[in-house]
Protein backbone atom coordinates (compact mmCIF):
# COMPACT_ATOMS: atom_id res chain seq x y z
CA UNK A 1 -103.38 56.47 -75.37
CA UNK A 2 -106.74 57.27 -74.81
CA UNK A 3 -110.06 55.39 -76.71
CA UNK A 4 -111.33 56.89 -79.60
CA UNK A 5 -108.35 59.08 -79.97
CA UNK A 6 -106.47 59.28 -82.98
CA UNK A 7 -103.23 58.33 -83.33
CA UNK A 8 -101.24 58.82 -86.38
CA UNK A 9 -99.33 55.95 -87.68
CA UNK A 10 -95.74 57.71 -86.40
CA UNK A 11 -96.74 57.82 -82.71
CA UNK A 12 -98.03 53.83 -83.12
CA UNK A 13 -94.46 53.33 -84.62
CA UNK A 14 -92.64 55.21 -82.35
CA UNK A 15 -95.31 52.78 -79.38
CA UNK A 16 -94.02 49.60 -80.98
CA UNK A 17 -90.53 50.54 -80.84
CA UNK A 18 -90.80 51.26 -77.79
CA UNK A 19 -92.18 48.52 -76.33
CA UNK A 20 -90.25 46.24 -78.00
CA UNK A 21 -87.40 48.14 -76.79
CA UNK A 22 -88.32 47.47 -73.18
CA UNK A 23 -89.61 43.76 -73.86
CA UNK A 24 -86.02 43.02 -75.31
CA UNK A 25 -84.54 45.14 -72.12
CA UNK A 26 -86.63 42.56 -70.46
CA UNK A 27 -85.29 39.86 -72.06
CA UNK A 28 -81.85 40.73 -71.77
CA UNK A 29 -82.53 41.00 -67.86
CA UNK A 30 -84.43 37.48 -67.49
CA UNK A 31 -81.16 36.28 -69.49
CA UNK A 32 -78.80 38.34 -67.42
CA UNK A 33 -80.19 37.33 -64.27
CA UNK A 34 -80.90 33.51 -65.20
CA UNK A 35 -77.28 33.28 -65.99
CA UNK A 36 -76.43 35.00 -62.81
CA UNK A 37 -78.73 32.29 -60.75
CA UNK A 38 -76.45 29.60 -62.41
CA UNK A 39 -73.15 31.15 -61.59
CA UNK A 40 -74.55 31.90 -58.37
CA UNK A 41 -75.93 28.47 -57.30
CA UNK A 42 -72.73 26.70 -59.10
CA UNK A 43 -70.79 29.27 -57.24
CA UNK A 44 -72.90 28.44 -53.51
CA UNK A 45 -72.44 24.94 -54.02
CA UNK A 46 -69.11 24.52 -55.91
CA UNK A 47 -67.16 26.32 -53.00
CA UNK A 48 -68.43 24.52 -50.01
CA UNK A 49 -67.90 21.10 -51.69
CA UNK A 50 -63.99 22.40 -52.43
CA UNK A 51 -63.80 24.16 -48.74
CA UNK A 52 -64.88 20.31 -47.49
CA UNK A 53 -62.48 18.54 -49.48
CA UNK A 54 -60.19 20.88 -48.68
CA UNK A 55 -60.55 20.39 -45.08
CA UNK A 56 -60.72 17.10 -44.68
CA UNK A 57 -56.96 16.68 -46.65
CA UNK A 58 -55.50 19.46 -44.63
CA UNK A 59 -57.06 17.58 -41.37
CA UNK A 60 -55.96 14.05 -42.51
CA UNK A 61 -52.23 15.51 -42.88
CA UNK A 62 -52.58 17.14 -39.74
CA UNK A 63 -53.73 14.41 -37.86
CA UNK A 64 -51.11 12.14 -39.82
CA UNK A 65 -48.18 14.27 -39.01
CA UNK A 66 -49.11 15.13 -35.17
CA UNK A 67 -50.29 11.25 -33.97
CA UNK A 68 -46.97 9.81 -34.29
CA UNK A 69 -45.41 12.71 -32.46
CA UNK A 70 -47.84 12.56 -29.62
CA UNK A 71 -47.70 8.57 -29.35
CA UNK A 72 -43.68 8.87 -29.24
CA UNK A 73 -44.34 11.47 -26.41
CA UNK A 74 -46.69 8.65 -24.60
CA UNK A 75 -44.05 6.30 -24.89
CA UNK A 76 -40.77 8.41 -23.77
CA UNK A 77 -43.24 9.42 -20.80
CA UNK A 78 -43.95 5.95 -19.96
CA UNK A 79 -41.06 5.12 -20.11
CA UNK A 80 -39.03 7.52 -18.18
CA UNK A 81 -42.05 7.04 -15.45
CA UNK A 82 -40.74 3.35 -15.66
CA UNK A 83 -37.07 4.34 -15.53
CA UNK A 84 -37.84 6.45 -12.31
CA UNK A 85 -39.83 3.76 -10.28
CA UNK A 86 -36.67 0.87 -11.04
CA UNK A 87 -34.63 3.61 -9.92
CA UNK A 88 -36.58 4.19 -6.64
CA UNK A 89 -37.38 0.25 -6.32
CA UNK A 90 -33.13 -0.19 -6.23
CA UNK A 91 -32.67 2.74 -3.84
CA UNK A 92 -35.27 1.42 -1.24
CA UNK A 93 -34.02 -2.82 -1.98
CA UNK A 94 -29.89 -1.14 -1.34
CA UNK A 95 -30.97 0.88 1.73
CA UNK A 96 -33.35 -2.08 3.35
CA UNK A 97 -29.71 -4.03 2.73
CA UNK A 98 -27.48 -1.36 4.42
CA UNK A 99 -30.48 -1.32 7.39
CA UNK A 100 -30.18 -5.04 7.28
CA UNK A 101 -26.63 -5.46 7.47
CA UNK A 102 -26.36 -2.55 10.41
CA UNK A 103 -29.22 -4.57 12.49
CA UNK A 104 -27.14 -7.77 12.41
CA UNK A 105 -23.93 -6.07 13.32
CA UNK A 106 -25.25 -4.15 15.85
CA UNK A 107 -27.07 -7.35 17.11
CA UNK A 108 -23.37 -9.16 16.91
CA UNK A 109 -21.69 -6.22 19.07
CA UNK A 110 -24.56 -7.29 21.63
CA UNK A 111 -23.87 -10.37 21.65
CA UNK A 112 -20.54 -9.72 22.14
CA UNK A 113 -20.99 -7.06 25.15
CA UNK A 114 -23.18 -9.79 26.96
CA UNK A 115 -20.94 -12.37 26.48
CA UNK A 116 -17.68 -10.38 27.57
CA UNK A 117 -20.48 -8.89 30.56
CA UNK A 118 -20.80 -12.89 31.57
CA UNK A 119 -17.30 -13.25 31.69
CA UNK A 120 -16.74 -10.36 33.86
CA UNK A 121 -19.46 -10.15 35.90
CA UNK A 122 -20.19 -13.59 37.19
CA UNK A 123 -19.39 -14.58 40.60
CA UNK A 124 -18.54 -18.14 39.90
CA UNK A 125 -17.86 -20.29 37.29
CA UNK A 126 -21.17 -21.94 37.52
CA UNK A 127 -23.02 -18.45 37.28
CA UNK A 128 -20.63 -17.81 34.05
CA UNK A 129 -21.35 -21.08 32.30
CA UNK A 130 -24.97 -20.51 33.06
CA UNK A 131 -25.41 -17.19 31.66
CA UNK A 132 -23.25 -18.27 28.48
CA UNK A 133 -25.04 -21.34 28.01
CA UNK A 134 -28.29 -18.94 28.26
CA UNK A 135 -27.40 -16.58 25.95
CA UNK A 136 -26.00 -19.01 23.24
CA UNK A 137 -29.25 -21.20 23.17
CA UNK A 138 -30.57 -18.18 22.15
CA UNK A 139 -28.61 -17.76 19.47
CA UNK A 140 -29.21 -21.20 18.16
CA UNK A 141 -33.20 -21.28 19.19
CA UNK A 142 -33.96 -17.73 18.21
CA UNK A 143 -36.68 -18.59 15.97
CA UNK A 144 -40.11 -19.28 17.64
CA UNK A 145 -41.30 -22.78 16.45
CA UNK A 146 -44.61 -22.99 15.02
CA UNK A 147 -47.17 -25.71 17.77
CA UNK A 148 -48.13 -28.07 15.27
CA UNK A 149 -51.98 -28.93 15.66
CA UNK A 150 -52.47 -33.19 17.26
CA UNK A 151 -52.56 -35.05 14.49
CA UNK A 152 -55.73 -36.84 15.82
CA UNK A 153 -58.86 -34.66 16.87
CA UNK A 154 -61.24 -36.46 19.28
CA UNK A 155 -65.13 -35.35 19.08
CA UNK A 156 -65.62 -32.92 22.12
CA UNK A 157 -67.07 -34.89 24.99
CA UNK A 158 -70.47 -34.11 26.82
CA UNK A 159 -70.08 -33.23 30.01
CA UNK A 160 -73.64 -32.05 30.83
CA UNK A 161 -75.45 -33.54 33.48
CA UNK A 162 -78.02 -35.94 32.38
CA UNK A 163 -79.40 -39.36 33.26
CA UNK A 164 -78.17 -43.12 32.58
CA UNK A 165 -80.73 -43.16 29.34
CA UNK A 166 -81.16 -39.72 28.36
CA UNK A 167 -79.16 -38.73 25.43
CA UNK A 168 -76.59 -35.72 26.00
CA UNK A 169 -77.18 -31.98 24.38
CA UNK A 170 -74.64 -33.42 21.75
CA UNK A 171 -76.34 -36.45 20.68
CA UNK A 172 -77.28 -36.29 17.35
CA UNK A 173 -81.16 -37.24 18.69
CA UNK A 174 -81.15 -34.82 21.54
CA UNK A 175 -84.34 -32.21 21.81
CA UNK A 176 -86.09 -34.70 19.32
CA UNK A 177 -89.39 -36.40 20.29
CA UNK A 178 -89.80 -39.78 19.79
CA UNK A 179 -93.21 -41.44 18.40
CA UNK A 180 -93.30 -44.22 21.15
């Protein structure tokens, strides 16, 4: 519409109509998309907050339902790892026996050769009872004893050459000057 033009009173009808046609078109939009914004941000926050919850059961049943399971496993691996070394601690402690047992018969079967050897092999009876008599101390004495420390300790002496007044390089005075 231009200024100073005419306008009959159909076309400023038909104006009005329209433009009350598009401001309600308007309206329906701001309405349509207010709503929207609504469902939308319920819809953007509601579903995170359930996806969270959510999560945080399934994880808790999870966790619930694996921990025992994994703790049991600890504890049959601990203990079989237990059950193995008392296994290996018996099979070293019965062989160190058998060893043991081998050493002192084999050490008996020595004994025996030498002594039979003394019987044989001597020259005289003197020689025999010598080498017998030898070999059986042994037997008896085989363990080293232990020197036993004096049971009094004397202060070492001081043997360095000095004179009739002069203290010795052990007296407690020595190397001290004296304020005469």
């Amino acid at each position: 519409m231009q200024i100073g033009s005419s306008v009959t009173p159909d076309e400023a009808d038909a104006a009005i109509k329209r433009r009350r046609m598009v401001i309600s078109w308007l309206e329906l939009q701001a309405v349509y998309i207010e709503e929207g914004l609504v469902e939308q941000t319920l819809a953007t926050w509601l579903l995170p907050i359930v996806g969270v919850i959510a999560g945080i059961v399934i994880g808790y049943l999870i966790a619930r339902n694996s921990a025992p399971n994994s703790t049991q496993r600890q504890v049959d691996e601990l203990q079989e790892r237990l059950d193995t070394y008392q296994s290996e601690v018996v099979t070293h402690f019965n062989t160190t026996a058998s060893l043991l047992r081998k050493l002192t018969n084999s050490y008996q079967d020595m004994q025996d050769h030498l002594s039979e050897g003394a019987d044989k092999l001597a020259l005289d009876e003197q020689t025999r009872q010598r080498l017998l008599a030898a070999l059986h101390s042994q037997e008896t004495h085989s363990h080293r004893e232990r020197l036993n420390s004096p049971s009094f300790t004397e202060p070492p002496k001081d043997y360095a050459p000095k004179g009739e007044d002069v203290p010795g390089t052990l007296h407690e005075n020595f190397g001290l000057k004296s304020k005469h």
